[in-house]
N, C-alpha and C. Protein backbone atom coordinates (compact mmCIF):
# COMPACT_ATOMS: atom_id res chain seq x y z
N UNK A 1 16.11 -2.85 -8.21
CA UNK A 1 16.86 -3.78 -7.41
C UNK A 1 16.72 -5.18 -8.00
N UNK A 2 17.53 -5.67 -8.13
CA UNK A 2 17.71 -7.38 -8.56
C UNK A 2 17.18 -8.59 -7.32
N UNK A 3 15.88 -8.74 -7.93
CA UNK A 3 15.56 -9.83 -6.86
C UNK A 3 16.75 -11.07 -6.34
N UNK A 4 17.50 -10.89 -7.06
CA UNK A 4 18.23 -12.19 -6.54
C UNK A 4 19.85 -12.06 -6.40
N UNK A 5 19.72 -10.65 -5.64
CA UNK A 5 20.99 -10.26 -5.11
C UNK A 5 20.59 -9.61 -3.89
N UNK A 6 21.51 -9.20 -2.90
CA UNK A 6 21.24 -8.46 -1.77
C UNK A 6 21.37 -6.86 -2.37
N UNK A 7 20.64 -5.79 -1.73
CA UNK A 7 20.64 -4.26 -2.38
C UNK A 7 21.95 -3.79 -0.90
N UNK A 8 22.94 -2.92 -1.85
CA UNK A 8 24.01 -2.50 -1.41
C UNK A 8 23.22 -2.03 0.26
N UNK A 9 22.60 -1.69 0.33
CA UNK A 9 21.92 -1.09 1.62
C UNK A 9 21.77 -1.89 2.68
N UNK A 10 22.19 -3.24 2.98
CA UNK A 10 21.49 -4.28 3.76
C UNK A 10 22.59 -4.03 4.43
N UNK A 11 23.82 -3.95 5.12
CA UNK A 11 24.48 -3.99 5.94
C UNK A 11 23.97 -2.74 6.52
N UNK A 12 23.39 -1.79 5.99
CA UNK A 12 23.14 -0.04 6.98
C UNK A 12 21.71 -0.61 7.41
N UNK A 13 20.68 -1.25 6.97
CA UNK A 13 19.19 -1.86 6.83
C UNK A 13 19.76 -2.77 8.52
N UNK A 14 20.79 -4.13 8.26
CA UNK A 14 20.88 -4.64 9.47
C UNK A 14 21.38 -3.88 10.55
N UNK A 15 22.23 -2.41 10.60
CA UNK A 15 23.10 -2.06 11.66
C UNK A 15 21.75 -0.96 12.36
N UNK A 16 20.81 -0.56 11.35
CA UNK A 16 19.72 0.14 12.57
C UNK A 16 18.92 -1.12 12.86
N UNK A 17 18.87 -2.35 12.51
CA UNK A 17 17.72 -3.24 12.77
C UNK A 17 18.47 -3.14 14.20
N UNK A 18 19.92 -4.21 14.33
CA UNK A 18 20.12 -4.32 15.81
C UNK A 18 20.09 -3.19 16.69
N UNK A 19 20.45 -1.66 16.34
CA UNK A 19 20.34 -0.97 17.37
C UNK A 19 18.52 -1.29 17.91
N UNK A 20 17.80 -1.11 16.69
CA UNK A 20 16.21 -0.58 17.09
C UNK A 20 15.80 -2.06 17.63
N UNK A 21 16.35 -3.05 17.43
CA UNK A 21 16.22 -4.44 18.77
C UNK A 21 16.76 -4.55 20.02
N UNK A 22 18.12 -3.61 20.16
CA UNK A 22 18.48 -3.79 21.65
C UNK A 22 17.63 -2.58 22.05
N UNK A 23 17.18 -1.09 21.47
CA UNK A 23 16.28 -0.63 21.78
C UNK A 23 15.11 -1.16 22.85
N UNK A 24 14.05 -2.28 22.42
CA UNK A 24 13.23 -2.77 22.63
C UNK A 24 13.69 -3.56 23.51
N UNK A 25 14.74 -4.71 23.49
CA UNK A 25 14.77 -5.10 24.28
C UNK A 25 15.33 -4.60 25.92
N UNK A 26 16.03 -3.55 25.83
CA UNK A 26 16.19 -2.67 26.92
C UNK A 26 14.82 -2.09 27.67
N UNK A 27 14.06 -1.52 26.73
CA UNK A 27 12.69 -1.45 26.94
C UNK A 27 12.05 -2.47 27.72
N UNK A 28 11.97 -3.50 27.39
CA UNK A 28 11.27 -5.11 28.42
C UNK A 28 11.93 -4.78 29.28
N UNK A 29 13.02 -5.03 29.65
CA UNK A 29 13.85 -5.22 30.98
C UNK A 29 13.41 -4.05 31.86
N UNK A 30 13.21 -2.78 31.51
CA UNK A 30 12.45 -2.05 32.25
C UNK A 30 11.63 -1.91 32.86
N UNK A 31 10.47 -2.37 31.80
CA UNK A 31 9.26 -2.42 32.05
C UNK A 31 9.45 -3.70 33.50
N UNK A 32 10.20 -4.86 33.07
CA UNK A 32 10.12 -6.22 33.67
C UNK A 32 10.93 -6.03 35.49
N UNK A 33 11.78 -4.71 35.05
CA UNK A 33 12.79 -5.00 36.33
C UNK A 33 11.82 -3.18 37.53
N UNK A 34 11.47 -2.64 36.48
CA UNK A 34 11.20 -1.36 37.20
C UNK A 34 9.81 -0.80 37.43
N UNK A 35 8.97 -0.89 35.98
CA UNK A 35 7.67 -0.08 36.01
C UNK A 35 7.10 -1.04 36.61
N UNK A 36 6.85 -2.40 35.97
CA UNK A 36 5.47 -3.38 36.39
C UNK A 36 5.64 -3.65 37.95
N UNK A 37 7.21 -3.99 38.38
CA UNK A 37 6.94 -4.05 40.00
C UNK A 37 6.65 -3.59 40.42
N UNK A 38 6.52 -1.93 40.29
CA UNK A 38 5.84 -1.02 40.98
C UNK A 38 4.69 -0.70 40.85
N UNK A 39 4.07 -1.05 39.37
CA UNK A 39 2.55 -0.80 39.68
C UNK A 39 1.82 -2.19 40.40
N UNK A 40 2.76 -3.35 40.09
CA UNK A 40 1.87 -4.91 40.81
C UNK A 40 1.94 -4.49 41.95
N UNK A 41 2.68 -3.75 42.45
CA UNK A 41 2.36 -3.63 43.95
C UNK A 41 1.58 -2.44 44.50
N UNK A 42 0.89 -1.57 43.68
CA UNK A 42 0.02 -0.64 43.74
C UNK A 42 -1.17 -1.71 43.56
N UNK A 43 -1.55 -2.62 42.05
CA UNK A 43 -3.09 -2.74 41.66
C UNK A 43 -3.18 -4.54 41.91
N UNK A 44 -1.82 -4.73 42.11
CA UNK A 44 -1.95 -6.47 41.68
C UNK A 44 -1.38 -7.21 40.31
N UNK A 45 -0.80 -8.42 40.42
CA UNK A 45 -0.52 -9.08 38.79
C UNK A 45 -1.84 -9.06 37.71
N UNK A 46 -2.89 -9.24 38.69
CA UNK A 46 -4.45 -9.75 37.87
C UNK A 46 -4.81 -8.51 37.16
N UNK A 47 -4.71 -7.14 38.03
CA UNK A 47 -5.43 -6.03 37.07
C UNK A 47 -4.04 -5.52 36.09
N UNK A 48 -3.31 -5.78 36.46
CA UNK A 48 -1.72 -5.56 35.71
C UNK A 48 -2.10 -6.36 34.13
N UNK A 49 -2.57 -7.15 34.61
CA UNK A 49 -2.20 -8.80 33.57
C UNK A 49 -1.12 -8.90 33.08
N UNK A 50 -0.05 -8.87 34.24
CA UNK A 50 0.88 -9.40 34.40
C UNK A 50 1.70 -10.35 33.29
N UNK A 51 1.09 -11.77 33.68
CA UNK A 51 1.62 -12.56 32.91
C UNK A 51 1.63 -12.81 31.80
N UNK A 52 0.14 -12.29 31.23
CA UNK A 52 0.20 -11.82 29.56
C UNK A 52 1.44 -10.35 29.10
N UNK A 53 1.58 -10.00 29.63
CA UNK A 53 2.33 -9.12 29.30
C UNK A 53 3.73 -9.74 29.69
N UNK A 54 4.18 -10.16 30.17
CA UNK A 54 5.59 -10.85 30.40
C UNK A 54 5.47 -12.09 29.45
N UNK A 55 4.66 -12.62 28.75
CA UNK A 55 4.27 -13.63 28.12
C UNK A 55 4.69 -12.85 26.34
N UNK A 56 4.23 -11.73 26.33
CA UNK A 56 4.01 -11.26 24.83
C UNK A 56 5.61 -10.18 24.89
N UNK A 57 6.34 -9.97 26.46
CA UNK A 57 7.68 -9.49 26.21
C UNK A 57 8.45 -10.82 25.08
N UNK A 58 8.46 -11.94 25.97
CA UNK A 58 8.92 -13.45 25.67
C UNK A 58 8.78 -13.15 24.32
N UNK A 59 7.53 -13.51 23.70
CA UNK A 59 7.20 -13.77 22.59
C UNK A 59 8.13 -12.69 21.38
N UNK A 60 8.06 -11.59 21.67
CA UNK A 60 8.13 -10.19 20.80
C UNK A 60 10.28 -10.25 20.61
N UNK A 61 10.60 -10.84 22.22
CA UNK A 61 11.90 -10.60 22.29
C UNK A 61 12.49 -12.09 21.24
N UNK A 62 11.60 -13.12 21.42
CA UNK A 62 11.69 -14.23 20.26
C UNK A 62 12.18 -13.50 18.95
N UNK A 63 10.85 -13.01 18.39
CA UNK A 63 10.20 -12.21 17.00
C UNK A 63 11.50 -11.68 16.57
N UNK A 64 12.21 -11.01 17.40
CA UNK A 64 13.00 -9.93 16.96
C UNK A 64 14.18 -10.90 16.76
N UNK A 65 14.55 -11.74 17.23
CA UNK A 65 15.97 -12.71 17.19
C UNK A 65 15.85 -13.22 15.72
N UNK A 66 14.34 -13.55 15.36
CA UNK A 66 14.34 -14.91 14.41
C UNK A 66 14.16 -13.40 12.99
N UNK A 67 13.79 -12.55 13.34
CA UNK A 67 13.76 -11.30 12.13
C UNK A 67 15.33 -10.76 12.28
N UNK A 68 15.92 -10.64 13.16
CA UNK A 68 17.52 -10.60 12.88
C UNK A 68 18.17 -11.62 12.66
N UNK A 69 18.22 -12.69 12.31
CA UNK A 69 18.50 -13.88 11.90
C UNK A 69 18.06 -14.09 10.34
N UNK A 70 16.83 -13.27 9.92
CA UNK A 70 16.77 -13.54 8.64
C UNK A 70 17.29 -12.20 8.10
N UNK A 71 17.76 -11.40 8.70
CA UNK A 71 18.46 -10.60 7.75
C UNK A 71 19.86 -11.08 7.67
N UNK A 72 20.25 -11.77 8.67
CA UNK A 72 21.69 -12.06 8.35
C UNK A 72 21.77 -13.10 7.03
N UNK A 73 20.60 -13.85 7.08
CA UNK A 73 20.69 -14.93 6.07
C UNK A 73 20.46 -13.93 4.81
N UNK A 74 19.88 -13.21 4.65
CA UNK A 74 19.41 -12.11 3.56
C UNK A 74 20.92 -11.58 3.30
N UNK A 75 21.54 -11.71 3.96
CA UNK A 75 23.11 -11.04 3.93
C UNK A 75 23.92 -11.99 2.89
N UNK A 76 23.60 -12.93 3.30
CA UNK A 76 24.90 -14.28 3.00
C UNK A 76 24.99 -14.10 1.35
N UNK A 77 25.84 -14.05 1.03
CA UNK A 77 26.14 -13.71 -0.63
C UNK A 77 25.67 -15.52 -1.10
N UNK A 78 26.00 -17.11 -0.47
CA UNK A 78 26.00 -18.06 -0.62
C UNK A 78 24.07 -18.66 -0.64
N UNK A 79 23.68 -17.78 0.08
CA UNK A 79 21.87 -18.35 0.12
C UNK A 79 21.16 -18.03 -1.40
N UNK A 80 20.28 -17.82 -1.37
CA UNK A 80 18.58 -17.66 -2.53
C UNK A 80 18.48 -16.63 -1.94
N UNK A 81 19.14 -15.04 -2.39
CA UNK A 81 18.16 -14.01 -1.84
C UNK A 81 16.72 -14.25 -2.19
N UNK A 82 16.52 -14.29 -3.13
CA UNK A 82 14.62 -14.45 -3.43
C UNK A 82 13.87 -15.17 -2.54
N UNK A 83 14.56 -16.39 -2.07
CA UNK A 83 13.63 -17.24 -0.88
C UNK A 83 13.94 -16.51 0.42
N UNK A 84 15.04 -16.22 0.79
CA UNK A 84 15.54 -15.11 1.96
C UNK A 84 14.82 -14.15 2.10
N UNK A 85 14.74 -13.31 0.61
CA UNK A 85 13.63 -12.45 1.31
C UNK A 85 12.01 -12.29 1.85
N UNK A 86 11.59 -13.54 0.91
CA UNK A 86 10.20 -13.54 1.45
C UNK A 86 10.69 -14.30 3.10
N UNK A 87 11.14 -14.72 3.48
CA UNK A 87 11.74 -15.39 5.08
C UNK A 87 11.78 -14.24 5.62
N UNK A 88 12.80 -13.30 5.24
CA UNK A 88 12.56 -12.24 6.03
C UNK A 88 11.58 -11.53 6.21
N UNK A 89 10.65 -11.24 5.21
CA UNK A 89 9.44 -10.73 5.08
C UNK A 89 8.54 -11.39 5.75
N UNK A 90 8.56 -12.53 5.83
CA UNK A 90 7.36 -12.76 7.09
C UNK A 90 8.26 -13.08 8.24
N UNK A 91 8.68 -13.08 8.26
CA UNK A 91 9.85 -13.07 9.57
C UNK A 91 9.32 -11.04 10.63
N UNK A 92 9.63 -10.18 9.56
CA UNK A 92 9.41 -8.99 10.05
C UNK A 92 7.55 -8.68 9.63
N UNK A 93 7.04 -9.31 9.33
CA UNK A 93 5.63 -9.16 9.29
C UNK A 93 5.19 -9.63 11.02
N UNK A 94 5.60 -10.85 11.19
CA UNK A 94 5.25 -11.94 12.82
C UNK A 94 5.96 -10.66 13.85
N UNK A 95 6.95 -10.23 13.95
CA UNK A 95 7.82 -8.77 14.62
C UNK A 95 6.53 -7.91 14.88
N UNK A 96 6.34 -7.87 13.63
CA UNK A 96 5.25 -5.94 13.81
C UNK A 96 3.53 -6.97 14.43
N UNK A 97 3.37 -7.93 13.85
CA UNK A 97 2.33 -8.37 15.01
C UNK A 97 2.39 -8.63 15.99
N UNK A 98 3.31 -9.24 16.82
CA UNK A 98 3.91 -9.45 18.27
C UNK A 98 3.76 -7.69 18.79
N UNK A 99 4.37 -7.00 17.82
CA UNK A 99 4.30 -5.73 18.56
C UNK A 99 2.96 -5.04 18.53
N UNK A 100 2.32 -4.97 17.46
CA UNK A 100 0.78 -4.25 17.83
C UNK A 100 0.01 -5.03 18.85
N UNK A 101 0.52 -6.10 18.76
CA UNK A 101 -0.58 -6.93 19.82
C UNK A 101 -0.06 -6.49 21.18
N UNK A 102 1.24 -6.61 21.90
CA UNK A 102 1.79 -5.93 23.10
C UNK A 102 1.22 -4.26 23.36
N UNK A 103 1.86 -3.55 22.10
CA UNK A 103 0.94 -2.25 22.63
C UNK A 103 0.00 -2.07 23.00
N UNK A 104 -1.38 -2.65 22.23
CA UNK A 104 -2.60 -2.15 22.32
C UNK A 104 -2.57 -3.05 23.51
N UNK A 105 -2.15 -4.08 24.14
CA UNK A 105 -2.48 -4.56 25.66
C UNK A 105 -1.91 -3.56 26.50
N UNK A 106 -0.61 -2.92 26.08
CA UNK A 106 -0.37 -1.97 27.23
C UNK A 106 -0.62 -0.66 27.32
N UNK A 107 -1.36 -0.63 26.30
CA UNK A 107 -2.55 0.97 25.84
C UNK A 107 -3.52 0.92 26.49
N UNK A 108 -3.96 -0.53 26.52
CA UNK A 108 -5.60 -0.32 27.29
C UNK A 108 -5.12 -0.68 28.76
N UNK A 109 -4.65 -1.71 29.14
CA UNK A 109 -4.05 -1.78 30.35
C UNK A 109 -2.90 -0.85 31.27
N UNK A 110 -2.13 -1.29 30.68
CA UNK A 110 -0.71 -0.90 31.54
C UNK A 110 -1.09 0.85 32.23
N UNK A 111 -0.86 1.40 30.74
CA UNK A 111 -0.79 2.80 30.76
C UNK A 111 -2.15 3.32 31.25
N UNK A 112 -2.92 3.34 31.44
CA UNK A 112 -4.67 3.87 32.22
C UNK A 112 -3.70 3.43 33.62
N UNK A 113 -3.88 2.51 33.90
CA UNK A 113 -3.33 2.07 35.41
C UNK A 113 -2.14 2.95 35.85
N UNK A 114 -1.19 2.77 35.11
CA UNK A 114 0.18 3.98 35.51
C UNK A 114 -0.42 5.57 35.65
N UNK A 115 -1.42 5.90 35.08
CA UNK A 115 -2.26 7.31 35.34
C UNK A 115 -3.37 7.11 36.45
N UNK A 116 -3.73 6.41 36.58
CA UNK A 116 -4.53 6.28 38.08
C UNK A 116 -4.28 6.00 38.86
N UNK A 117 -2.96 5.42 39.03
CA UNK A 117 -2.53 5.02 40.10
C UNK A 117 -1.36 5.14 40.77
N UNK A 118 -0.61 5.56 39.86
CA UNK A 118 0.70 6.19 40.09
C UNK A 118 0.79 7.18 40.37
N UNK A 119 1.44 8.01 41.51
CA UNK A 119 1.48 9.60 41.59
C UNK A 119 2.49 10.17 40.55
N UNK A 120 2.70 11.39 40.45
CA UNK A 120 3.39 11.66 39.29
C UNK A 120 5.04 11.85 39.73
N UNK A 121 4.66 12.07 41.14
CA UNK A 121 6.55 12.27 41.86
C UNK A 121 7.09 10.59 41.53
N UNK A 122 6.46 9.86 41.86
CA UNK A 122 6.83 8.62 42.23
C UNK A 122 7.00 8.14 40.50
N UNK A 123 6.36 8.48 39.67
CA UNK A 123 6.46 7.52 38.17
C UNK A 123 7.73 8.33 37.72
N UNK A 124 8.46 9.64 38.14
CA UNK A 124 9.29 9.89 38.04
C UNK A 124 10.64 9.50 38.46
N UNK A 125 10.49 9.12 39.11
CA UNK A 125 11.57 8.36 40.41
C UNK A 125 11.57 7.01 39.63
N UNK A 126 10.44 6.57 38.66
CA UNK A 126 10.77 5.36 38.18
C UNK A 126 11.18 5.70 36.78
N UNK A 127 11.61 6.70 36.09
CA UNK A 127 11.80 7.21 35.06
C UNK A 127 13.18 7.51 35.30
N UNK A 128 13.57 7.91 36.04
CA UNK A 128 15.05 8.12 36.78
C UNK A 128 15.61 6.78 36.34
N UNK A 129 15.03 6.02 37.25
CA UNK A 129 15.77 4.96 37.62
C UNK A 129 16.44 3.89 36.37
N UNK A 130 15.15 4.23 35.51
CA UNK A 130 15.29 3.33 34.11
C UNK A 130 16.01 4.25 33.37
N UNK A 131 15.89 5.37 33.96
CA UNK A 131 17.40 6.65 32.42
C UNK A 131 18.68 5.97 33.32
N UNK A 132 18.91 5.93 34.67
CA UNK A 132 20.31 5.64 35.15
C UNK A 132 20.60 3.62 34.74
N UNK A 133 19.48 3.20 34.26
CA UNK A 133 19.96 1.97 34.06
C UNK A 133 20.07 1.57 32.57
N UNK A 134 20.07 2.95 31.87
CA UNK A 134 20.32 2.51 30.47
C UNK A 134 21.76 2.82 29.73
N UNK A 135 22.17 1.97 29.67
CA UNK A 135 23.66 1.96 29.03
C UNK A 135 24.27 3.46 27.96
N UNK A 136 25.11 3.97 27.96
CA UNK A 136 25.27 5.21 27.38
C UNK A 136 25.12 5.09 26.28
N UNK A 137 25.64 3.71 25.30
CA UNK A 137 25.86 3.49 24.04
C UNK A 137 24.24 3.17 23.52
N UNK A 138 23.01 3.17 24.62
CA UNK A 138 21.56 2.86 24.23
C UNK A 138 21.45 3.90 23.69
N UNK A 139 21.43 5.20 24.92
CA UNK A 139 21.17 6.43 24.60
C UNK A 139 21.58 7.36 23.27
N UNK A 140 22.78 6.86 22.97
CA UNK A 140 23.33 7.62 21.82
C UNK A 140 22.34 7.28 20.26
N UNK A 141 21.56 6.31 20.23
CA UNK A 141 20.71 5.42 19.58
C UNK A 141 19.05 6.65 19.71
N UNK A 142 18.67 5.59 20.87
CA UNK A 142 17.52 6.15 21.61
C UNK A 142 17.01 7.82 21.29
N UNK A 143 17.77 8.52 21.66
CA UNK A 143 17.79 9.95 21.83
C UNK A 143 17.33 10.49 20.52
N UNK A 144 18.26 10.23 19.44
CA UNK A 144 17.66 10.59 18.24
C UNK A 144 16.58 10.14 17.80
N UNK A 145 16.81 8.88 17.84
CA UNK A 145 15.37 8.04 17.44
C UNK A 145 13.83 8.62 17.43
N UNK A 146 13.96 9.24 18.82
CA UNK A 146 13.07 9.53 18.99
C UNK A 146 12.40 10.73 18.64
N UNK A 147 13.56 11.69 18.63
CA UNK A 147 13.23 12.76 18.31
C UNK A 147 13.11 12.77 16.59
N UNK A 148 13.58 11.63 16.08
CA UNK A 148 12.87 12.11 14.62
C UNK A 148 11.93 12.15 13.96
N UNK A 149 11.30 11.49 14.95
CA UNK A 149 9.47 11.59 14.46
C UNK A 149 8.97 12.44 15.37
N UNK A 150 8.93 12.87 16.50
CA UNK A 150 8.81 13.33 17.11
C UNK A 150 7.68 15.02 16.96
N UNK A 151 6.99 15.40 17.38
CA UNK A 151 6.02 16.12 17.08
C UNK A 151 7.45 17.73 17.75
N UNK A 152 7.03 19.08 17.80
CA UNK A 152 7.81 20.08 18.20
C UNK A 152 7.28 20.47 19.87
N UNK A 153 5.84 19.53 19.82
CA UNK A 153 5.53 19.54 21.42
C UNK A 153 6.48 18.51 22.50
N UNK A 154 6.28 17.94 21.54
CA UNK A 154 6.93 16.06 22.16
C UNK A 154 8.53 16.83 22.25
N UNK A 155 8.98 16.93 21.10
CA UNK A 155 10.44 17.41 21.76
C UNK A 155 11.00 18.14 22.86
N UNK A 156 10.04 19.15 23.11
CA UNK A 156 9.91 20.10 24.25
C UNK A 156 9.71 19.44 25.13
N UNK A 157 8.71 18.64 25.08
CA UNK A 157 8.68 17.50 26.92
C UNK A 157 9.58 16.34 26.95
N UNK A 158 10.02 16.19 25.93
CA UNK A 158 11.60 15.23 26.23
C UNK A 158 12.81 15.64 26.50
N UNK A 159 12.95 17.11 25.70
CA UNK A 159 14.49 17.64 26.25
C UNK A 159 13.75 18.39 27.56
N UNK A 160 12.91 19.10 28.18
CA UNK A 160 12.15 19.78 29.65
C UNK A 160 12.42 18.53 30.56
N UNK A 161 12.17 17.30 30.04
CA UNK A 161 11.98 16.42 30.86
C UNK A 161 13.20 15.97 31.70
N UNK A 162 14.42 16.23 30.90
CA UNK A 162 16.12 16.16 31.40
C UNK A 162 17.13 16.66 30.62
N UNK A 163 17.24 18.02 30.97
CA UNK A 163 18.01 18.89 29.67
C UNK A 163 19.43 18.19 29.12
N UNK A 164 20.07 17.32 30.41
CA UNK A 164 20.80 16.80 29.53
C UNK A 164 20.49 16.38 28.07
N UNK A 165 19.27 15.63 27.91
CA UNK A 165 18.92 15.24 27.00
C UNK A 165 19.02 15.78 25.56
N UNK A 166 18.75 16.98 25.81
CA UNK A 166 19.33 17.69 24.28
C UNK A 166 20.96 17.60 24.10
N UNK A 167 21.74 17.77 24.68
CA UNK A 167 23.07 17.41 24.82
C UNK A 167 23.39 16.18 23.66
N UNK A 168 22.86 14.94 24.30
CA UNK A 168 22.57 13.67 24.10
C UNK A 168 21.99 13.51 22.64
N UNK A 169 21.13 14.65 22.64
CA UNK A 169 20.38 14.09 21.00
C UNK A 169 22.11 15.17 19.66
N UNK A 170 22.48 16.19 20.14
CA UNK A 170 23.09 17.19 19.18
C UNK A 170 24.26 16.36 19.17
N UNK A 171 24.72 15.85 20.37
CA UNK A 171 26.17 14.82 19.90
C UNK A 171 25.94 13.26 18.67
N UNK A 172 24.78 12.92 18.91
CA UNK A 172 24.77 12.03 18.15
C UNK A 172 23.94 11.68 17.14
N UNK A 173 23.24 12.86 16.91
CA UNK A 173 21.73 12.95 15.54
C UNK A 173 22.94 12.60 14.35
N UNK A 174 24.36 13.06 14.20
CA UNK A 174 24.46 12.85 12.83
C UNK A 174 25.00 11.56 12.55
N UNK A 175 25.10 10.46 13.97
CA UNK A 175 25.58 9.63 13.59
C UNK A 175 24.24 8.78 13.06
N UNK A 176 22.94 9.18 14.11
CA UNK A 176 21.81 8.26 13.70
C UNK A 176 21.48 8.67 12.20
N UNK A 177 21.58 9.79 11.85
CA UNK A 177 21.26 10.26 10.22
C UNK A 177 22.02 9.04 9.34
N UNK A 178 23.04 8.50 9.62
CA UNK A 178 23.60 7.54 8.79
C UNK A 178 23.03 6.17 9.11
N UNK A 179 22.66 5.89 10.49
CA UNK A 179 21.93 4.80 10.70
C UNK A 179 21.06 4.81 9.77
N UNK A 180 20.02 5.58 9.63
CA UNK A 180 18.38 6.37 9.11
C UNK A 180 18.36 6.28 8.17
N UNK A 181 19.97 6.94 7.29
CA UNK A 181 19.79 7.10 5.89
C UNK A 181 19.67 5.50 4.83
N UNK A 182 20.10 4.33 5.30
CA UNK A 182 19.97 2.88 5.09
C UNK A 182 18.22 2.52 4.88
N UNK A 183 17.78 3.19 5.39
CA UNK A 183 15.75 2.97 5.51
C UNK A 183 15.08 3.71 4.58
N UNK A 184 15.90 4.61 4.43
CA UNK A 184 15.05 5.54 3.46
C UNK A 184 15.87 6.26 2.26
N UNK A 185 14.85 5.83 0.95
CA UNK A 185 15.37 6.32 -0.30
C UNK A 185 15.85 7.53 -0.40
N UNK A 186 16.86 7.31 -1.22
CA UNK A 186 17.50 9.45 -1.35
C UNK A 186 16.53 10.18 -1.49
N UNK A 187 16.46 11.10 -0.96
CA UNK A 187 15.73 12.74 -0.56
C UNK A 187 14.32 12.37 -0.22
N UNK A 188 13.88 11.66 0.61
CA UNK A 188 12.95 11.09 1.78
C UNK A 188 13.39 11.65 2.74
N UNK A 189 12.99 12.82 3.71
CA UNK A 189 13.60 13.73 4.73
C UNK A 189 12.76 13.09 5.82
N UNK A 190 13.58 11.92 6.62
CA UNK A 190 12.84 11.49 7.95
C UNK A 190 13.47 11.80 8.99
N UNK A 191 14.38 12.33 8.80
CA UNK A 191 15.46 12.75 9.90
C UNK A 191 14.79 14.29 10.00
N UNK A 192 14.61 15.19 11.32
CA UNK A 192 14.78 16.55 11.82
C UNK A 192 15.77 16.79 12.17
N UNK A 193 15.89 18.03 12.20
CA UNK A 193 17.42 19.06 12.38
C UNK A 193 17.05 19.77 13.70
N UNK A 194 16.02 19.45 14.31
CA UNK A 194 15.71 20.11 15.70
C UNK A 194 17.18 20.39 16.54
């Protein structure tokens, strides 16, 4: 690849970046509009930690604007790809720290609390609620996504979990395969045929 050109791949590179950002950010709004109200009102904001966690949504939903922003500049035929890309490169370096730092708070926190304290009818009813509030055009994204890393146990408790769901992944795996195929070099098999 020519450091100081864009690689034919960056328009397929930006079109899974924005899906796998409205991804996430659909994700916050969930967490923000559905799960956390319901457990603050089981344990409290304080054992929640609440505001750090609505603090590091903020932050992460930042991360992701200013890392899609440098791929667009990474785009522009008129910029310094070479300076663009190290921009983008720490642009998506600050992204993946915003994000390990959110998980492992909602690894040790969030999620212990949603298992002790949540009954399992009721975290369902909030699992509902966030599948009926996610836009169809998420799902067509989402569905595969997930299932391509996905272990052959994990698949089984995601399509068990709402059989529509397999439906959902067979209509649109071959469109995500073209999303997918932009990330990864020819004959790199990250996509499943489940």
């Amino acid at each position: 690849m020519n450091p100081h050109h864009p690689p034919s791949r960056l328009a397929g590179i930006r079109a899974f970046f924005d899906e796998y950002r409205e991804q996430l950010l659909l994700h916050h709004r969930h967490e923000d509009e559905v799960f956390f109200p319901a457990l603050e009102a089981r344990v409290g904001a304080d054992a929640l930690r609440l505001d750090e966690l609505t603090a590091q949504h903020e932050q992460l939903d930042a991360a992701l604007q200013v890392a899609g922003d440098q791929l667009a500049k990474l785009a522009d035929p008129t910029g310094d790809f070479a300076t663009d890309r190290v921009e983008a490169a720490r642009a998506f370096t600050a992204m993946v720290d915003h994000l390990d730092t959110h998980l492992r708070l909602e690894e040790a926190v969030a999620l212990p609390l949603f298992e002790s304290e949540v009954p399992v009818a009721e975290y369902r009813k909030l699992e509902l609620a966030a599948r009926r509030a996610t836009p169809r055009p998420r799902a067509r994204f989402l569905i595969p996504w997930l299932v391509a890393d996905a272990t052959a146990d994990q698949q089984k408790a995601l399509f068990g979990s709402a059989p529509p769901l397999r439906i959902v992944y067979w209509l649109n795996r071959r469109r995500y395969q073209r999303f997918a195929r932009a990330l990864y070099p020819a004959g790199h098999h990250h996509i499943t045929s489940s």
